[in-house]
PDB file of N, CA and C in Angstrom:
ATOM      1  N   UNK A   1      -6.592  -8.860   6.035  1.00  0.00           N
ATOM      2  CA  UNK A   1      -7.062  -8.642   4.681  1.00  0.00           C
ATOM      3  C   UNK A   1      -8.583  -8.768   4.619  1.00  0.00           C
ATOM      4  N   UNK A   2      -9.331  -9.689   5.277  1.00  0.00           N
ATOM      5  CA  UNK A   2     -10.620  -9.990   5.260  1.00  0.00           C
ATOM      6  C   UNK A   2     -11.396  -8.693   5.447  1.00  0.00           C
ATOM      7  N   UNK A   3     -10.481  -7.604   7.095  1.00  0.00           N
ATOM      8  CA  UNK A   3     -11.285  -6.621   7.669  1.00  0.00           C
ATOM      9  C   UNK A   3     -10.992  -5.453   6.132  1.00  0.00           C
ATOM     10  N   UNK A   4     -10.050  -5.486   5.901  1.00  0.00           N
ATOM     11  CA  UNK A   4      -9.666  -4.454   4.303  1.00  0.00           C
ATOM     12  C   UNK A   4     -10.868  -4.330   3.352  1.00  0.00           C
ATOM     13  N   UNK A   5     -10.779  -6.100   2.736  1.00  0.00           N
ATOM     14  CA  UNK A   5     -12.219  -6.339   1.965  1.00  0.00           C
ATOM     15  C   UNK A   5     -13.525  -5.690   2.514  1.00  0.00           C
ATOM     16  N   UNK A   6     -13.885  -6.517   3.744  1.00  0.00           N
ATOM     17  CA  UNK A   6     -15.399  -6.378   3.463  1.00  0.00           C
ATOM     18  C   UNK A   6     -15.429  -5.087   4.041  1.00  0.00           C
ATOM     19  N   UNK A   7     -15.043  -3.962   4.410  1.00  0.00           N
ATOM     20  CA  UNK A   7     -14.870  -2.346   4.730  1.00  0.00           C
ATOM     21  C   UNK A   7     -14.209  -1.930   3.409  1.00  0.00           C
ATOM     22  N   UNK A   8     -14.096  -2.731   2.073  1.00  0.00           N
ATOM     23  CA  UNK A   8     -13.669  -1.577   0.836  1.00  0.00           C
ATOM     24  C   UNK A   8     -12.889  -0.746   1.280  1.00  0.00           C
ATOM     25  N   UNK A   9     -11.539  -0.807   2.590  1.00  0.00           N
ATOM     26  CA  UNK A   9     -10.823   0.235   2.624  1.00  0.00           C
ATOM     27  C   UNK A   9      -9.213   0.241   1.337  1.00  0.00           C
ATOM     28  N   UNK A  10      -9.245  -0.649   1.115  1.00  0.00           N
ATOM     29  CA  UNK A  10      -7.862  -0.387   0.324  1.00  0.00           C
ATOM     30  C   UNK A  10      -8.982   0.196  -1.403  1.00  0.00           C
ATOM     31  N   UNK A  11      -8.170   0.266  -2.058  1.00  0.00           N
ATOM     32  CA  UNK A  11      -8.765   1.157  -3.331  1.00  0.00           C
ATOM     33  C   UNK A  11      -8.478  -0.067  -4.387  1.00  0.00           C
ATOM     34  N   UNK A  12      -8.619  -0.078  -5.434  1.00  0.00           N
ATOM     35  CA  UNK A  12      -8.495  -1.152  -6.677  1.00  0.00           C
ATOM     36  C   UNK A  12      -7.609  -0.727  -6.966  1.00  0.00           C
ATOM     37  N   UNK A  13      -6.525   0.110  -6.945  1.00  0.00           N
ATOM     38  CA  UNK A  13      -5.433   0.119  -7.596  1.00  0.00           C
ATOM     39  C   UNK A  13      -3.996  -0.179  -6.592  1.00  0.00           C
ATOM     40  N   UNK A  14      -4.726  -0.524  -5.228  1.00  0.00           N
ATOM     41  CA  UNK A  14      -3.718  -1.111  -4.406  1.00  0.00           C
ATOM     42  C   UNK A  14      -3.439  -2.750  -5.191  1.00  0.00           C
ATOM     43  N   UNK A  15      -2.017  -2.855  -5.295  1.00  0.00           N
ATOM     44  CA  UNK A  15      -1.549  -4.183  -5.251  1.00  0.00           C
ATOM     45  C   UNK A  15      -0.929  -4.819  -4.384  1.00  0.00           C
ATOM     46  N   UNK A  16       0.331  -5.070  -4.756  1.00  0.00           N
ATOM     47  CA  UNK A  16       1.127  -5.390  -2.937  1.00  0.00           C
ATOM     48  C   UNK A  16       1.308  -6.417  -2.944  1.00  0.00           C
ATOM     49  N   UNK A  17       0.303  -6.880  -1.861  1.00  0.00           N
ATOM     50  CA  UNK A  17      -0.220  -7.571  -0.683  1.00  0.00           C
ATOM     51  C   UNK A  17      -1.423  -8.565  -0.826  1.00  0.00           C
ATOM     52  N   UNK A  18      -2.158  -8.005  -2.189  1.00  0.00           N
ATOM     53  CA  UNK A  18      -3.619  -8.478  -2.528  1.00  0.00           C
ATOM     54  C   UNK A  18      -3.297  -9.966  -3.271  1.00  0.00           C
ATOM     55  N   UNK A  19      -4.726 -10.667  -2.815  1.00  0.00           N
ATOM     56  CA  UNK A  19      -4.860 -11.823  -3.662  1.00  0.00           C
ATOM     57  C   UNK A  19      -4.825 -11.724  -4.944  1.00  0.00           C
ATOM     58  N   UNK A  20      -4.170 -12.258  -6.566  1.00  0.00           N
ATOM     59  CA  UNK A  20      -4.111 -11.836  -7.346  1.00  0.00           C
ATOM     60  C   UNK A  20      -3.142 -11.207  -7.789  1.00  0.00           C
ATOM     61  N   UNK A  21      -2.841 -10.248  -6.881  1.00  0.00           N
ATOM     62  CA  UNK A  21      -1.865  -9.069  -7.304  1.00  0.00           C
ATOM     63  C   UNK A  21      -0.405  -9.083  -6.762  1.00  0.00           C
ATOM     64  N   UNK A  22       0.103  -8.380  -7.493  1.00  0.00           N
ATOM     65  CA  UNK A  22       1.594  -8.012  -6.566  1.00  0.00           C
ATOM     66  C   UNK A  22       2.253  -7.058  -7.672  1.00  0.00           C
ATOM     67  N   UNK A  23       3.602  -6.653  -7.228  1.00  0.00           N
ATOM     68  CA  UNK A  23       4.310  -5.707  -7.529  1.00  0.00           C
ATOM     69  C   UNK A  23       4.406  -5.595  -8.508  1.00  0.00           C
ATOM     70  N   UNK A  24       4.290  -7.108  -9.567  1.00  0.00           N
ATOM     71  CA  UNK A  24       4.669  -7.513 -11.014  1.00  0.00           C
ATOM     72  C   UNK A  24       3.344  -7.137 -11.810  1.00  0.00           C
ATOM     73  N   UNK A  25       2.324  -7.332 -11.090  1.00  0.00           N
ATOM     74  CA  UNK A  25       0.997  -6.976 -11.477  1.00  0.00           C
ATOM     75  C   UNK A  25       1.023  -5.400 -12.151  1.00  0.00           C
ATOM     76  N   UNK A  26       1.242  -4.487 -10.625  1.00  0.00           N
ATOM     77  CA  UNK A  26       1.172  -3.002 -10.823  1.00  0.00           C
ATOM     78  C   UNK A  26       1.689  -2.753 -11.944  1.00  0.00           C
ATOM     79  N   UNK A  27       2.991  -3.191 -11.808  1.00  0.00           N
ATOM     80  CA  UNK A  27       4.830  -2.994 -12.950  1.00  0.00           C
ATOM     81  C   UNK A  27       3.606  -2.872 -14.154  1.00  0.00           C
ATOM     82  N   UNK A  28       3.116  -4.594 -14.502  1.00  0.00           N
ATOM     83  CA  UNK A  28       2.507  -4.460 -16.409  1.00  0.00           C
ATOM     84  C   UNK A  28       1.216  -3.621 -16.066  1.00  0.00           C
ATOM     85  N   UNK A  29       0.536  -3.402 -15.144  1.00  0.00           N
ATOM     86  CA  UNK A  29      -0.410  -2.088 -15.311  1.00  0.00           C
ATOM     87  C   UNK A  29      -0.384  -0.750 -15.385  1.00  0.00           C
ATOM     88  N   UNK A  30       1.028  -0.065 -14.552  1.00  0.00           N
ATOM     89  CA  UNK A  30       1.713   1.176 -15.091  1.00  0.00           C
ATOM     90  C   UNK A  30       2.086   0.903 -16.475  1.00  0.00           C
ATOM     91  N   UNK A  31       3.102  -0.364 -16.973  1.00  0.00           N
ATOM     92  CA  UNK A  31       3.120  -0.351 -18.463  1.00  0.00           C
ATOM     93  C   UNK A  31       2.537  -0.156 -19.619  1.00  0.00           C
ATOM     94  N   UNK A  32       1.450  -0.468 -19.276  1.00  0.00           N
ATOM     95  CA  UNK A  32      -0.059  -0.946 -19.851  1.00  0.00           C
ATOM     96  C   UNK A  32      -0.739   0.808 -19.886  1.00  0.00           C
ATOM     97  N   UNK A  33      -0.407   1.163 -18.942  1.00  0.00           N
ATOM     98  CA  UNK A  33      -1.292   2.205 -19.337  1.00  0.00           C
ATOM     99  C   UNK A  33      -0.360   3.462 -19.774  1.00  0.00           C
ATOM    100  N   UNK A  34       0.634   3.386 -19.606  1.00  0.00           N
ATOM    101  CA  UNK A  34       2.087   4.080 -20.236  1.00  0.00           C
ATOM    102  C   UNK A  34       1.734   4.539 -21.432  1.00  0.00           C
ATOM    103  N   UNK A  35       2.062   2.498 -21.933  1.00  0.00           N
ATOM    104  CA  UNK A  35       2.169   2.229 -23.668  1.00  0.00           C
ATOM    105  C   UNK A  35       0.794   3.070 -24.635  1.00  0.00           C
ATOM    106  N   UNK A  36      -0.630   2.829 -23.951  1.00  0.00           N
ATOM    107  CA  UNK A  36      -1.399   2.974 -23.873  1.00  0.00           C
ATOM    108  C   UNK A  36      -1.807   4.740 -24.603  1.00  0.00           C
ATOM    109  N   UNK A  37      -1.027   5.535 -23.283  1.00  0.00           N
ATOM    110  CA  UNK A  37      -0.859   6.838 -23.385  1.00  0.00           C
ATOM    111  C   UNK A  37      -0.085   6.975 -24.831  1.00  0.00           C
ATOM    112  N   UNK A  38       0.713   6.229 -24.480  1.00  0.00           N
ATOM    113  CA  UNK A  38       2.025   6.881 -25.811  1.00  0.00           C
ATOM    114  C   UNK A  38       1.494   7.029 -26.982  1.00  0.00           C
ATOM    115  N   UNK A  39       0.446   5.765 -27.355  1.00  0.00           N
ATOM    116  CA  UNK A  39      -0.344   5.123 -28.178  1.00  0.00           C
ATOM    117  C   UNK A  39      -0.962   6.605 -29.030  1.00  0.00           C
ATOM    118  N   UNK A  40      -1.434   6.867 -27.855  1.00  0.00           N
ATOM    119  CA  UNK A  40      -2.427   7.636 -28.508  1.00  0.00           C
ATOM    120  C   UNK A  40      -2.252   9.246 -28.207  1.00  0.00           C
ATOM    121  N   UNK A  41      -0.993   9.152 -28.295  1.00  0.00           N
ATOM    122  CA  UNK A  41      -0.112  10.878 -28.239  1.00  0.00           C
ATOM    123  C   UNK A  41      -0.853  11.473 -27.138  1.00  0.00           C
ATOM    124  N   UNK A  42      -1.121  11.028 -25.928  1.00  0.00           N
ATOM    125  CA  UNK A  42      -1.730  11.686 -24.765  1.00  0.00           C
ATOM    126  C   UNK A  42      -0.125  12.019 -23.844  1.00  0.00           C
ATOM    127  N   UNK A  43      -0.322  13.248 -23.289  1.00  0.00           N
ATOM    128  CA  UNK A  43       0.468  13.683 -22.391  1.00  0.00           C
ATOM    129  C   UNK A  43       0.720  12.519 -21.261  1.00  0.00           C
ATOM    130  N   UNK A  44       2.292  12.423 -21.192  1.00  0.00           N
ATOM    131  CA  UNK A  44       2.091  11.312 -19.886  1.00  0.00           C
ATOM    132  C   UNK A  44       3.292  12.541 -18.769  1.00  0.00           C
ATOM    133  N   UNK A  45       2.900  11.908 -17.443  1.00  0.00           N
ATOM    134  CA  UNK A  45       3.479  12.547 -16.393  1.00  0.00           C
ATOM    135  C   UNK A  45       3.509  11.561 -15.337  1.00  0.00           C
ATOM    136  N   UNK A  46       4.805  11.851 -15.084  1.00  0.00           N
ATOM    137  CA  UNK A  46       5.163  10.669 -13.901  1.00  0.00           C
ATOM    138  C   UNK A  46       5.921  11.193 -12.972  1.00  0.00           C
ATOM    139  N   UNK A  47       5.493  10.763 -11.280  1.00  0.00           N
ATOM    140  CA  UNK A  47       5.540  11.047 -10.261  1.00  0.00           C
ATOM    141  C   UNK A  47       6.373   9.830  -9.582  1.00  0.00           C
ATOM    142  N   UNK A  48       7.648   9.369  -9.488  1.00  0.00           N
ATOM    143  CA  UNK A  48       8.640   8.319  -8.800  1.00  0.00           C
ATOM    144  C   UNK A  48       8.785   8.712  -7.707  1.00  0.00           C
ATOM    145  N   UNK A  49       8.114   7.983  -6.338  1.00  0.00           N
ATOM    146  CA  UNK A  49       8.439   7.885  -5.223  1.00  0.00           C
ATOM    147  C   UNK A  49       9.243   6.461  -5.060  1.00  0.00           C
ATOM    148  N   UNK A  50       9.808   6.405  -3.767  1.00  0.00           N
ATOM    149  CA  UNK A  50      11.036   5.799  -3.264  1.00  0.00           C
ATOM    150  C   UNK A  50      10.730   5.524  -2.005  1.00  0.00           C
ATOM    151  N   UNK A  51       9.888   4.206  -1.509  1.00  0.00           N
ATOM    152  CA  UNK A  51       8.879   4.154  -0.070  1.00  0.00           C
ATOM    153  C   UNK A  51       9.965   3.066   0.574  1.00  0.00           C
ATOM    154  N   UNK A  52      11.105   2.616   0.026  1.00  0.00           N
ATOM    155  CA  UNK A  52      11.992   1.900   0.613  1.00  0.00           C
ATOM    156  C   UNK A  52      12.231   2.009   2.498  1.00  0.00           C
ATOM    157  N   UNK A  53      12.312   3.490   2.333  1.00  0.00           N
ATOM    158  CA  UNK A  53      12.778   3.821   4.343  1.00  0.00           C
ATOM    159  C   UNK A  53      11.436   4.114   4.441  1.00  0.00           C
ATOM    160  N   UNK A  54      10.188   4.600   3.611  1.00  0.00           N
ATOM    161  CA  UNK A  54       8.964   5.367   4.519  1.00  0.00           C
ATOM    162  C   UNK A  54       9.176   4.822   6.036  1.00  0.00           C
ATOM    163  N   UNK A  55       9.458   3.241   6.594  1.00  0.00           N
ATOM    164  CA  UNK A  55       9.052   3.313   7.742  1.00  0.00           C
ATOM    165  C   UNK A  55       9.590   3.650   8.620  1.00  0.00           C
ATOM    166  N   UNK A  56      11.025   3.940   8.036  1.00  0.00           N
ATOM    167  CA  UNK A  56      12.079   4.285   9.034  1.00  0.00           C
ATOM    168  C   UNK A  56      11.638   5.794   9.511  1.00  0.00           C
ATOM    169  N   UNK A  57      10.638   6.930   8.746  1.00  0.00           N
ATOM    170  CA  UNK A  57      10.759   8.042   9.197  1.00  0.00           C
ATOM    171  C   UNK A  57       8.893   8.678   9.448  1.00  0.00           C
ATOM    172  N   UNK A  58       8.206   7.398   9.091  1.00  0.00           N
ATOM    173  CA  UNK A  58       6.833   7.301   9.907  1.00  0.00           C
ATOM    174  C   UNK A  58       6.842   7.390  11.092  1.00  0.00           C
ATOM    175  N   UNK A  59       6.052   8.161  11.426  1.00  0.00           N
ATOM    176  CA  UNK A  59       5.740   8.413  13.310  1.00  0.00           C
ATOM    177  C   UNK A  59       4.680   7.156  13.642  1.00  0.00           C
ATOM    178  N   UNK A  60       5.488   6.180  13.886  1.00  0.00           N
ATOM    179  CA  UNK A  60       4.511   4.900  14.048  1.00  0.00           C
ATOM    180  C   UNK A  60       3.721   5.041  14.891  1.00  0.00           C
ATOM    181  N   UNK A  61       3.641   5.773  15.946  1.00  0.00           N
ATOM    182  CA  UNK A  61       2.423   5.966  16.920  1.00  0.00           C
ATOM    183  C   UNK A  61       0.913   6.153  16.076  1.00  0.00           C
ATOM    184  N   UNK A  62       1.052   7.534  15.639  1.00  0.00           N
ATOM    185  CA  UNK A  62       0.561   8.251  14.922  1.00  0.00           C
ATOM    186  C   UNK A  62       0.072   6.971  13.555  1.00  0.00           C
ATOM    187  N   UNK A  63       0.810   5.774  13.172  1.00  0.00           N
ATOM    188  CA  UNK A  63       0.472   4.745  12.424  1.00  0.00           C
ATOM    189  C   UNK A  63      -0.274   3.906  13.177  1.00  0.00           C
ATOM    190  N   UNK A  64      -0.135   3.371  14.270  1.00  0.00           N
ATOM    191  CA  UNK A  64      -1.113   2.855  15.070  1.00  0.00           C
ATOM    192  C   UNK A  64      -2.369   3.407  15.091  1.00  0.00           C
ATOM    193  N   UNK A  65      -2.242   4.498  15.265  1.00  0.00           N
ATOM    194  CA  UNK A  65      -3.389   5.114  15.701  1.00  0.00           C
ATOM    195  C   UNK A  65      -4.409   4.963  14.222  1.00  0.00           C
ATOM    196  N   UNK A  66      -4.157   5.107  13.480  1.00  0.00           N
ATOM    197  CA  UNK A  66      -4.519   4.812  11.752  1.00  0.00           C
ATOM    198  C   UNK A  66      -5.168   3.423  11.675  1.00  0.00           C
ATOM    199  N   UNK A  67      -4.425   2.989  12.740  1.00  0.00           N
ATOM    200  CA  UNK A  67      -4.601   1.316  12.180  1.00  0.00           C
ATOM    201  C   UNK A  67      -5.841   0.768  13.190  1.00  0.00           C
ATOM    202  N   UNK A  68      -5.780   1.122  13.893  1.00  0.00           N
ATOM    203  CA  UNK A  68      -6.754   1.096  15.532  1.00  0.00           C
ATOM    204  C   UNK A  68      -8.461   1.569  14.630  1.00  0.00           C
ATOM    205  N   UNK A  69      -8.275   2.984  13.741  1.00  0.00           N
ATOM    206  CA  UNK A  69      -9.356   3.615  13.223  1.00  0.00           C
ATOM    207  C   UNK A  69      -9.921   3.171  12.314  1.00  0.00           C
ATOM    208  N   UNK A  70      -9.277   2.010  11.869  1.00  0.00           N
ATOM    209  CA  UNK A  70      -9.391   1.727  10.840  1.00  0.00           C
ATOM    210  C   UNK A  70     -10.018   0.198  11.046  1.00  0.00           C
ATOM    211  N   UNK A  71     -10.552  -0.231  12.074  1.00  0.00           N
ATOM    212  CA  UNK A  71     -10.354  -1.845  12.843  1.00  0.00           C
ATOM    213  C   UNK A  71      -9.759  -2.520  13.433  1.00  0.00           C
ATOM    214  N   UNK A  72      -8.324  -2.582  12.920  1.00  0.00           N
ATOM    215  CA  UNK A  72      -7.078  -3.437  13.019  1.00  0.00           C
ATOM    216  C   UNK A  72      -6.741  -3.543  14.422  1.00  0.00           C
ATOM    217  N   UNK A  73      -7.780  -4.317  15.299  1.00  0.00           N
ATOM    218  CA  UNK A  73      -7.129  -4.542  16.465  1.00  0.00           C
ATOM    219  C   UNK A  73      -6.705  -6.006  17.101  1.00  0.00           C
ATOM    220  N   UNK A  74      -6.941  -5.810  18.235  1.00  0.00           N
ATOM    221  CA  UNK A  74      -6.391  -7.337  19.362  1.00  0.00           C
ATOM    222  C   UNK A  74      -5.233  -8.097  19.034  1.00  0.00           C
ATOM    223  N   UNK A  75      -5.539  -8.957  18.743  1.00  0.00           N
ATOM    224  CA  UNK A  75      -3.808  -9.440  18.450  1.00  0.00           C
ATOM    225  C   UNK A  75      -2.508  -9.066  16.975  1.00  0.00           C
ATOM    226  N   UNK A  76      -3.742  -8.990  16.065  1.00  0.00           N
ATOM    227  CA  UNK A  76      -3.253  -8.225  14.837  1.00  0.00           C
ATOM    228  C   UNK A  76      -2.371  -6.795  15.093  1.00  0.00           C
ATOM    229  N   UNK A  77      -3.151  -5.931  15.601  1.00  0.00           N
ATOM    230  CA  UNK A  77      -2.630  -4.736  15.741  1.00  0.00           C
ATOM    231  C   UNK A  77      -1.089  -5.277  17.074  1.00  0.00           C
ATOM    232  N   UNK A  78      -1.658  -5.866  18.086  1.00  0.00           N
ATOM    233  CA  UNK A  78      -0.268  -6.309  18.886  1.00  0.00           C
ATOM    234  C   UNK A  78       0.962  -6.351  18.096  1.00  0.00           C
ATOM    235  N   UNK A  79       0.846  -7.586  16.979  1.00  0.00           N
ATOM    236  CA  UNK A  79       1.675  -7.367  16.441  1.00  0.00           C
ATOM    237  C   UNK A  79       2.607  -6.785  15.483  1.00  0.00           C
ATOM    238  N   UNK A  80       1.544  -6.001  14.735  1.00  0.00           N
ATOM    239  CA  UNK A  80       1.985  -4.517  14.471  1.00  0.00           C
ATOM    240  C   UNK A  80       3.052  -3.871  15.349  1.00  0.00           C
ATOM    241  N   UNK A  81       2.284  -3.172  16.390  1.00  0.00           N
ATOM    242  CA  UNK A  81       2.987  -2.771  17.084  1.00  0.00           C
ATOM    243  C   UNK A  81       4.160  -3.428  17.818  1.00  0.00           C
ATOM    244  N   UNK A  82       4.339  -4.144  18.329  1.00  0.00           N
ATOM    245  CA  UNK A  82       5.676  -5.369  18.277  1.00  0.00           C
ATOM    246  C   UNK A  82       6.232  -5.460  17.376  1.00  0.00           C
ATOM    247  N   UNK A  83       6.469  -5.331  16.207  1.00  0.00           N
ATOM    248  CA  UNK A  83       7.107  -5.024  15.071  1.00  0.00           C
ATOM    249  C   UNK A  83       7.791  -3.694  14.675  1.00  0.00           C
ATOM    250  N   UNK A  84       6.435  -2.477  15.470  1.00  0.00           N
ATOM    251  CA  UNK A  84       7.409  -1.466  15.503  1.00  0.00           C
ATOM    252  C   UNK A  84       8.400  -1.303  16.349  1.00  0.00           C
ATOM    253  N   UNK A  85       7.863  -1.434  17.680  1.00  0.00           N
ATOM    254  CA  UNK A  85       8.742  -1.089  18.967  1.00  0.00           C
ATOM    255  C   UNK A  85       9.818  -2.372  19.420  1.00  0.00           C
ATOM    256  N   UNK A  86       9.394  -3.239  18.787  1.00  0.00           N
ATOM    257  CA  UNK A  86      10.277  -4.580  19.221  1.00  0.00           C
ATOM    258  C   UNK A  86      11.569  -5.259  18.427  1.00  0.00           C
ATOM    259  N   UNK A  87      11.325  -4.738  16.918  1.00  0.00           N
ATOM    260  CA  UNK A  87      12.236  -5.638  15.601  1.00  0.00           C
ATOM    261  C   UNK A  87      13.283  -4.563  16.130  1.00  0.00           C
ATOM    262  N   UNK A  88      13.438  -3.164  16.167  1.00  0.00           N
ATOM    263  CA  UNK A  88      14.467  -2.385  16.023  1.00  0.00           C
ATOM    264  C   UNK A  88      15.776  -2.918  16.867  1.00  0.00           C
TER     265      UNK A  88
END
C-alpha cells in the first residue's frame, strides 16, 4: 500500500483495501451520488459488474507482469505469485 500511495497509482475512487475505506464506504458513495442524481432529475445509468471469479479467468502471468511494472516486487510480488500458482 505504501508503494500504491506515494506513486498515486490507485485513483480516489478506489476503495477496497484503503485506509479509511471499504466496500461499505463505496456502497454509501454510489448511494450518495445515486440519491443525489435522482435529486435533481439528472439521467442516471448503471453499469453492474460481477468481479466475484475475475480471478479465476485472469491470465495471472500476464497479472504479474502488471504487478512487476508497476513496483510490486521481492518478496511481496513472491507472494502474489504463490498465491496464484500455489493456493489452487
Amino acid at each position: 500500500m505504501q508503494h500504491l500511495e506515494k506513486f498515486d497509482i490507485l485513483t480516489n475512487a478506489q476503495h477496497g483495501f484503503r485506509k479509511k475505506r471499504s466496500c461499505e464506504t463505496q456502497l454509501i458513495k454510489t448511494v450518495h451520488d445515486l440519491a443525489s442524481s435522482l435529486n435533481s432529475s439528472e439521467q442516471v445509468d448503471s453499469i453492474i459488474l460481477d468481479f466475484s471469479k475475475a480471478f479465476d479467468i485472469v491470465c495471472n502471468r500476464k497479472l504479474l507482469i502488471k504487478i512487476d511494472h508497476y513496483g510490486i516486487r521481492g518478496s511481496t510480488f513472491k507472494w502474489i505469485e504463490n498465491f496464484f500458482f500455489n493456493a489452487l
